[in-house]
PDB file of N, CA and C in Angstrom:
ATOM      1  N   UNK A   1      16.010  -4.361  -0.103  1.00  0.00           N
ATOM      2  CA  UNK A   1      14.869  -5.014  -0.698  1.00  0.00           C
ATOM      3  C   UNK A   1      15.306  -6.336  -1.308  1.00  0.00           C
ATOM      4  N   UNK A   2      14.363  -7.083  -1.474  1.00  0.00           N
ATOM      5  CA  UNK A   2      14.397  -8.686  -1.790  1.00  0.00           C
ATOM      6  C   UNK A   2      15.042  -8.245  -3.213  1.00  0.00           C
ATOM      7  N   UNK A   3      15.697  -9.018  -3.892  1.00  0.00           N
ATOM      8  CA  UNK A   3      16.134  -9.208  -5.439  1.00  0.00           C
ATOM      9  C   UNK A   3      14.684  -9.608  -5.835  1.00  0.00           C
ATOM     10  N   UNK A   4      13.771  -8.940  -7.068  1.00  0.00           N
ATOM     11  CA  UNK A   4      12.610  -9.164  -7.858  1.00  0.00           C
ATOM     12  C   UNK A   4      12.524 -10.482  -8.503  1.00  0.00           C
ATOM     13  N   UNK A   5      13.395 -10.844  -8.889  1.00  0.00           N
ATOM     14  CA  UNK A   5      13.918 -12.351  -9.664  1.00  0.00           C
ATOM     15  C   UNK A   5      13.467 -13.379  -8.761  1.00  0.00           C
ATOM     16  N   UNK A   6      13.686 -13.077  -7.165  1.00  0.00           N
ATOM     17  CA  UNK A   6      13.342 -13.848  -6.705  1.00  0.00           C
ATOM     18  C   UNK A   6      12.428 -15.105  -6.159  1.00  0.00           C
ATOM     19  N   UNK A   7      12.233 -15.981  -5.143  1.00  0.00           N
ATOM     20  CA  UNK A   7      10.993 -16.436  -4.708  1.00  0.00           C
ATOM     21  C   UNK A   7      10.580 -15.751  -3.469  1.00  0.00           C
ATOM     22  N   UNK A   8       9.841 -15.056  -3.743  1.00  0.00           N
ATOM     23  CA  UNK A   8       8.894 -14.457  -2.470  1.00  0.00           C
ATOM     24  C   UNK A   8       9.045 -15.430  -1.691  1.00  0.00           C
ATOM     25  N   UNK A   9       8.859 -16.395  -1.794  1.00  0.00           N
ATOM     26  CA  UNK A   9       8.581 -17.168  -0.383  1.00  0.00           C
ATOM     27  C   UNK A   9       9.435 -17.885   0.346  1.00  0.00           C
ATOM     28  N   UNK A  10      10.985 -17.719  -0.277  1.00  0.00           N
ATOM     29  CA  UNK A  10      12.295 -18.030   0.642  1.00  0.00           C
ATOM     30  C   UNK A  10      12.395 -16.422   1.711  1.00  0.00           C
ATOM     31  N   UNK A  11      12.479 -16.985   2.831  1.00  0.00           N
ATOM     32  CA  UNK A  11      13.291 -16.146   3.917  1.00  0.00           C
ATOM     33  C   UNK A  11      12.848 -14.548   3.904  1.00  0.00           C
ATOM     34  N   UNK A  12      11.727 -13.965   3.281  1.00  0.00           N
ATOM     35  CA  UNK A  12      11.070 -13.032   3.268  1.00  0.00           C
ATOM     36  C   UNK A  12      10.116 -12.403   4.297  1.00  0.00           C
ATOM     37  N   UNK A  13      10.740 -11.352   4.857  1.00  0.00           N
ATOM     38  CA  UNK A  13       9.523 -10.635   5.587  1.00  0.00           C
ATOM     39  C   UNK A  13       8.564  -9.575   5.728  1.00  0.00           C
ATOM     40  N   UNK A  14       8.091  -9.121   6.394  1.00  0.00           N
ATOM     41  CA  UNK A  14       7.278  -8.502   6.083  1.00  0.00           C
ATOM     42  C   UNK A  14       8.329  -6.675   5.615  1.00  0.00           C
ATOM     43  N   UNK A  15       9.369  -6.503   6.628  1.00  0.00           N
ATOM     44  CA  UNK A  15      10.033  -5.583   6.492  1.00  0.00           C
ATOM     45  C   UNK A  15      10.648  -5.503   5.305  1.00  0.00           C
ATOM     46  N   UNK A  16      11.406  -6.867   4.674  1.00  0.00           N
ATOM     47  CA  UNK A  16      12.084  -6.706   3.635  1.00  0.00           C
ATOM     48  C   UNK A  16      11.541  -7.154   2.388  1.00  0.00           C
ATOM     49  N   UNK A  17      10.100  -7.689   2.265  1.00  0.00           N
ATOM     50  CA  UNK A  17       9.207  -7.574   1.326  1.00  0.00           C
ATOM     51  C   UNK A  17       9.032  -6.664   0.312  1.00  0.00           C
ATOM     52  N   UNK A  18       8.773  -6.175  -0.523  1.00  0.00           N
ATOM     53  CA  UNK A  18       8.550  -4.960  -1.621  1.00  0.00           C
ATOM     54  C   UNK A  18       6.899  -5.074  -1.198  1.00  0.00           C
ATOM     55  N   UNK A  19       6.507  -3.552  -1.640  1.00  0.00           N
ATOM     56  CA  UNK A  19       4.901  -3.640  -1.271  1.00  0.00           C
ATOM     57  C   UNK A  19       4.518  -2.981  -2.596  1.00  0.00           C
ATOM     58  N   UNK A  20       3.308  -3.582  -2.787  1.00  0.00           N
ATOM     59  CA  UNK A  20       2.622  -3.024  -3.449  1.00  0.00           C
ATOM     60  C   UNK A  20       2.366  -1.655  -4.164  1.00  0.00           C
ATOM     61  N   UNK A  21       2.392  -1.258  -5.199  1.00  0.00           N
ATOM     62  CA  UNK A  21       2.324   0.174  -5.614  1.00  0.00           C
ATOM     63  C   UNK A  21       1.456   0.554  -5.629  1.00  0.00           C
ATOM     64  N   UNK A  22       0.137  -0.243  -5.402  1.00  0.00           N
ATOM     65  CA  UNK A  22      -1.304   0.669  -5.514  1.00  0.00           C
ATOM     66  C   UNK A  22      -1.265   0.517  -3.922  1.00  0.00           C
ATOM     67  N   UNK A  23      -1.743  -0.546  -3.101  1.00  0.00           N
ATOM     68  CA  UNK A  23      -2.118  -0.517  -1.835  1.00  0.00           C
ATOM     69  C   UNK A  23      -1.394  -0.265  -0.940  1.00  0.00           C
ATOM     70  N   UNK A  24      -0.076  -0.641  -1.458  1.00  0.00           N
ATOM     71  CA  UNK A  24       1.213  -0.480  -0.038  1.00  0.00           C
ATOM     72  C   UNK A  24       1.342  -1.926   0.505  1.00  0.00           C
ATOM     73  N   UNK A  25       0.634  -2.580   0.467  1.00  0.00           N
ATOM     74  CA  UNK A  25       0.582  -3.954   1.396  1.00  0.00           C
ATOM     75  C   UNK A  25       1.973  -4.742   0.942  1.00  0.00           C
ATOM     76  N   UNK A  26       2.854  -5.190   2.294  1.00  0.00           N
ATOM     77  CA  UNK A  26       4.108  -6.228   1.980  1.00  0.00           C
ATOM     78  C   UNK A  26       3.811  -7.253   0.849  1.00  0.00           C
ATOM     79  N   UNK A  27       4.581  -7.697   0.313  1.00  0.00           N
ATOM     80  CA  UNK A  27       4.059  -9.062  -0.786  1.00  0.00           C
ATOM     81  C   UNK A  27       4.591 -10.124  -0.527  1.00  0.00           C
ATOM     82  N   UNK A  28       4.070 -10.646   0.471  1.00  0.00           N
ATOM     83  CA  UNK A  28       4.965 -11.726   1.317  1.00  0.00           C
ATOM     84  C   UNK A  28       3.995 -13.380   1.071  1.00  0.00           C
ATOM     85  N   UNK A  29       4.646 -13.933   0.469  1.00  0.00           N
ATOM     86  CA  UNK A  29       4.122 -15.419   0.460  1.00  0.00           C
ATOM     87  C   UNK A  29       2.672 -15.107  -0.778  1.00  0.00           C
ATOM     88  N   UNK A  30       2.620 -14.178  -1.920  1.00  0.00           N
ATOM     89  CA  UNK A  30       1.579 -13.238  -2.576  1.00  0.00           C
ATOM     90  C   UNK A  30       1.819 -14.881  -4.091  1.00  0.00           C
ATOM     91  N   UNK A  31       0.952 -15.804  -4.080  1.00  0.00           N
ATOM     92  CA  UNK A  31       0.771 -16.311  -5.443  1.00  0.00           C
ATOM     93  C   UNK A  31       0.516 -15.599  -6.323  1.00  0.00           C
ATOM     94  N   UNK A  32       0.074 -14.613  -6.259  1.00  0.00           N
ATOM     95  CA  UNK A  32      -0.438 -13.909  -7.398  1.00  0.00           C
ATOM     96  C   UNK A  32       0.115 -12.837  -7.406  1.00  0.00           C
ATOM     97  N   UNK A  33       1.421 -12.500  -6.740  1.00  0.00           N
ATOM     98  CA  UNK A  33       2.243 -11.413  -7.148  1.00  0.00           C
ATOM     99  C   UNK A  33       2.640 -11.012  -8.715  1.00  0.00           C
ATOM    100  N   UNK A  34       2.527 -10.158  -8.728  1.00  0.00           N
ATOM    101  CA  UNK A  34       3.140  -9.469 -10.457  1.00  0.00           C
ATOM    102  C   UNK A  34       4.118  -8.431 -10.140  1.00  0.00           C
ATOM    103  N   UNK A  35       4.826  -8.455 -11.285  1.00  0.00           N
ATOM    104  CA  UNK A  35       5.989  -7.258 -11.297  1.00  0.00           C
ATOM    105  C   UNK A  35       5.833  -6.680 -12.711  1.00  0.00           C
ATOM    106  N   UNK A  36       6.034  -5.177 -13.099  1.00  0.00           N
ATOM    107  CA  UNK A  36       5.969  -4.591 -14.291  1.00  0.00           C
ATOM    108  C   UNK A  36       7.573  -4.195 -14.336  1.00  0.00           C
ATOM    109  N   UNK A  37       8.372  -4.598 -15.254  1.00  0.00           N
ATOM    110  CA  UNK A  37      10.020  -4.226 -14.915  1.00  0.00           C
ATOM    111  C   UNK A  37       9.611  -3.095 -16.728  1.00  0.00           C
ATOM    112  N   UNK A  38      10.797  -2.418 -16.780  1.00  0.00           N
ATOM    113  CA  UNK A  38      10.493  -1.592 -17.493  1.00  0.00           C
ATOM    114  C   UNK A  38      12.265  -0.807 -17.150  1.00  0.00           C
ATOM    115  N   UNK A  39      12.747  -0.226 -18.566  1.00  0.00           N
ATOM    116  CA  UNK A  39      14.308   0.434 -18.756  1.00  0.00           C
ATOM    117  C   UNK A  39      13.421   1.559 -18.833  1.00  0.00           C
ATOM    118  N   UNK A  40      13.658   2.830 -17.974  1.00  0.00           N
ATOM    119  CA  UNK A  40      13.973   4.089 -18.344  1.00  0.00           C
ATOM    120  C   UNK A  40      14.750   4.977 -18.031  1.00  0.00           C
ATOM    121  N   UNK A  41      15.563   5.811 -19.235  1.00  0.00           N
ATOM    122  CA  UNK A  41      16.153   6.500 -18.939  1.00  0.00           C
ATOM    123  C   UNK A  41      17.942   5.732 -18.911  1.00  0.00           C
ATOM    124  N   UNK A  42      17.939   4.029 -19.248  1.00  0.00           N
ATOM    125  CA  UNK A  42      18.759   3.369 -19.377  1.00  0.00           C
ATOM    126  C   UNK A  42      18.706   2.720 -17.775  1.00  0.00           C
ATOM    127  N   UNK A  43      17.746   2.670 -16.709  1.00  0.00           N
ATOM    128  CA  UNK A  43      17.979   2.203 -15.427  1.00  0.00           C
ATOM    129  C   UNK A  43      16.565   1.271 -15.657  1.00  0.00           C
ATOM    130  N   UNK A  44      16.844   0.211 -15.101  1.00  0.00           N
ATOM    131  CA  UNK A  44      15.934  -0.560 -15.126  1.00  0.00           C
ATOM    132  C   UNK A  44      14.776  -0.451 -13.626  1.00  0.00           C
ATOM    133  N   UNK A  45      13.315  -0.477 -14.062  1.00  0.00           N
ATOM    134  CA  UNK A  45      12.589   0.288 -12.533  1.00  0.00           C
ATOM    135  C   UNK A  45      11.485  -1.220 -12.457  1.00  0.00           C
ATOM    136  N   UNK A  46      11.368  -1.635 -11.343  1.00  0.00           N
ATOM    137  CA  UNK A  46      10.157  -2.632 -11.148  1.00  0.00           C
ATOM    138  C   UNK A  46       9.469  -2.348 -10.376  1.00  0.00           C
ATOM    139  N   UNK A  47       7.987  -2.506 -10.932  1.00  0.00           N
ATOM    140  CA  UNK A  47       6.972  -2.068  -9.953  1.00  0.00           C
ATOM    141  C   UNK A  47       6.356  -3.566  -9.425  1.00  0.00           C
ATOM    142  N   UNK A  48       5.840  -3.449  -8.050  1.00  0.00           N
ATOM    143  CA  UNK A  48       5.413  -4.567  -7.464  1.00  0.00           C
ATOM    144  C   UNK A  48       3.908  -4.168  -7.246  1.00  0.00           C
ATOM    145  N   UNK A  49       3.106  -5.588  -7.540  1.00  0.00           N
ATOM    146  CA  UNK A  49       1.678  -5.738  -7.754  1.00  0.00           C
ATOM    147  C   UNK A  49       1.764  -6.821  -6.472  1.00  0.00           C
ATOM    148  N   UNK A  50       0.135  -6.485  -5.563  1.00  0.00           N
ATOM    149  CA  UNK A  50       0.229  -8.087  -4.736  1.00  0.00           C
ATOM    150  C   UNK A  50      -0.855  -8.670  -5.696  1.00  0.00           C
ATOM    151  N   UNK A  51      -1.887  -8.343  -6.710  1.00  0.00           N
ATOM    152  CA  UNK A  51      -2.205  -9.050  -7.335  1.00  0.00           C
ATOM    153  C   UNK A  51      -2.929  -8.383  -8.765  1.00  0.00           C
ATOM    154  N   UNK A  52      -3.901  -9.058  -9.763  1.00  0.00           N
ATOM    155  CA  UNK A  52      -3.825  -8.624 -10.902  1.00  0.00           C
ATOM    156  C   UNK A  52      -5.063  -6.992 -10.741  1.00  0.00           C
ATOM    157  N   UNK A  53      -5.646  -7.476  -9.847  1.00  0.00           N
ATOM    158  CA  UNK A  53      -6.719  -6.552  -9.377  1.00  0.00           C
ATOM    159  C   UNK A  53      -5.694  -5.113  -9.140  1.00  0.00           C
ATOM    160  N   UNK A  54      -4.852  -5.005  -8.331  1.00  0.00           N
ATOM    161  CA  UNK A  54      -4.120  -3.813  -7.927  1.00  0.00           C
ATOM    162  C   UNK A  54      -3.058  -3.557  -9.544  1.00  0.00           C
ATOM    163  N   UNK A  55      -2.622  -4.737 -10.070  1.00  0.00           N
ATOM    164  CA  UNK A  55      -1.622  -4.215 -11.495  1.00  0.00           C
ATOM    165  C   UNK A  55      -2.745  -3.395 -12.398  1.00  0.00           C
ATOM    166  N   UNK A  56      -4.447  -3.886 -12.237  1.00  0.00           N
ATOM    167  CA  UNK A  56      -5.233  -3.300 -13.017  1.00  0.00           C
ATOM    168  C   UNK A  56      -5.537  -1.692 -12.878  1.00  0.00           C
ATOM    169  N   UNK A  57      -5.398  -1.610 -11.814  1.00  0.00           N
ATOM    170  CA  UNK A  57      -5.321  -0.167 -11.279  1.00  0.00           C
ATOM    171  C   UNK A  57      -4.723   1.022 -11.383  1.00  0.00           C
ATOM    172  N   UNK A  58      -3.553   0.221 -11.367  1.00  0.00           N
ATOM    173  CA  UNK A  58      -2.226   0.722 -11.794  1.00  0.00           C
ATOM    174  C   UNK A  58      -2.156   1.280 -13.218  1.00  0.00           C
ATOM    175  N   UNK A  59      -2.917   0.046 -13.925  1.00  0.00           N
ATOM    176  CA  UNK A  59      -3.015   0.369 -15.371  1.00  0.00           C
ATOM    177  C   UNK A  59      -3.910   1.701 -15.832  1.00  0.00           C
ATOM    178  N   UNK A  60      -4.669   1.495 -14.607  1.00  0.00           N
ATOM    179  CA  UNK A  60      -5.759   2.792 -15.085  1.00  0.00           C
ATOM    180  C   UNK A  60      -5.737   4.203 -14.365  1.00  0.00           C
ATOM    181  N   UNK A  61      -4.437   3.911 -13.413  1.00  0.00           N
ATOM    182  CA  UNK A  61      -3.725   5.220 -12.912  1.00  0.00           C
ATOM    183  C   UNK A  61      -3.145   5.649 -14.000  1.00  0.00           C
ATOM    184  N   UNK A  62      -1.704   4.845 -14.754  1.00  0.00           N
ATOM    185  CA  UNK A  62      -0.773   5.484 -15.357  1.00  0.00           C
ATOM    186  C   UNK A  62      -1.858   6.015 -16.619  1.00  0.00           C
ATOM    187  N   UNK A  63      -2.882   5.283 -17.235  1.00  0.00           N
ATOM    188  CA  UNK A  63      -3.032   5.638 -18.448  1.00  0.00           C
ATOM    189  C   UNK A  63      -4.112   7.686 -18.343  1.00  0.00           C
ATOM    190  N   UNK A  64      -4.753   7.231 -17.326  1.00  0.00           N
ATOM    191  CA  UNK A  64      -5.151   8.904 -16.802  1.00  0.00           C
ATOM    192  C   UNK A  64      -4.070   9.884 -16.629  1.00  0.00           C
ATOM    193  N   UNK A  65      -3.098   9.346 -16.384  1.00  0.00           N
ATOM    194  CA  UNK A  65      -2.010  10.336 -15.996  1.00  0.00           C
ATOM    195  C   UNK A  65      -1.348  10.601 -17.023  1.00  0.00           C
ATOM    196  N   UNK A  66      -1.615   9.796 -18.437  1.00  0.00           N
ATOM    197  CA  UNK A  66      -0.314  10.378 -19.472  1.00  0.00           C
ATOM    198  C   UNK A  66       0.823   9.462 -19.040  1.00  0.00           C
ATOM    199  N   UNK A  67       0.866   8.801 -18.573  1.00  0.00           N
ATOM    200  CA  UNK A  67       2.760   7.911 -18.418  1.00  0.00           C
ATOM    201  C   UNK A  67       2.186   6.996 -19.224  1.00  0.00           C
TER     202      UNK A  67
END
């Protein structure tokens, strides 16, 4: 997988893209990509958004679920 730090839009494809955690979709060339980085457990975990609409989702998955 791409380094998160990165620019999506150097040398990225669709295979080695990170996708989305709500939709699945590659995040390839995504302006409006978001990442939620977060330590647990002492390991650092990043979740990939292709945009604020799907991070919103996300938000209203984890908070139903108790995480």
């Amino acid at each position: 997988m791409v380094d998160p730090t990165s620019d999506l839009g150097e040398d990225v494809t669709e295979e080695t893209a990170p996708r989305c955690a709500v939709c699945g979709e590659p995040i390839v060339n995504e302006p409006t990509h978001r990442v939620v980085t977060r330590v647990e457990d002492g390991m650092v975990t990043t979740v990939h958004f292709c945009d604020e609409n799907c991070r919103a989702d996300w938000d209203d998955e984890s908070a139903s679920s108790g995480q």
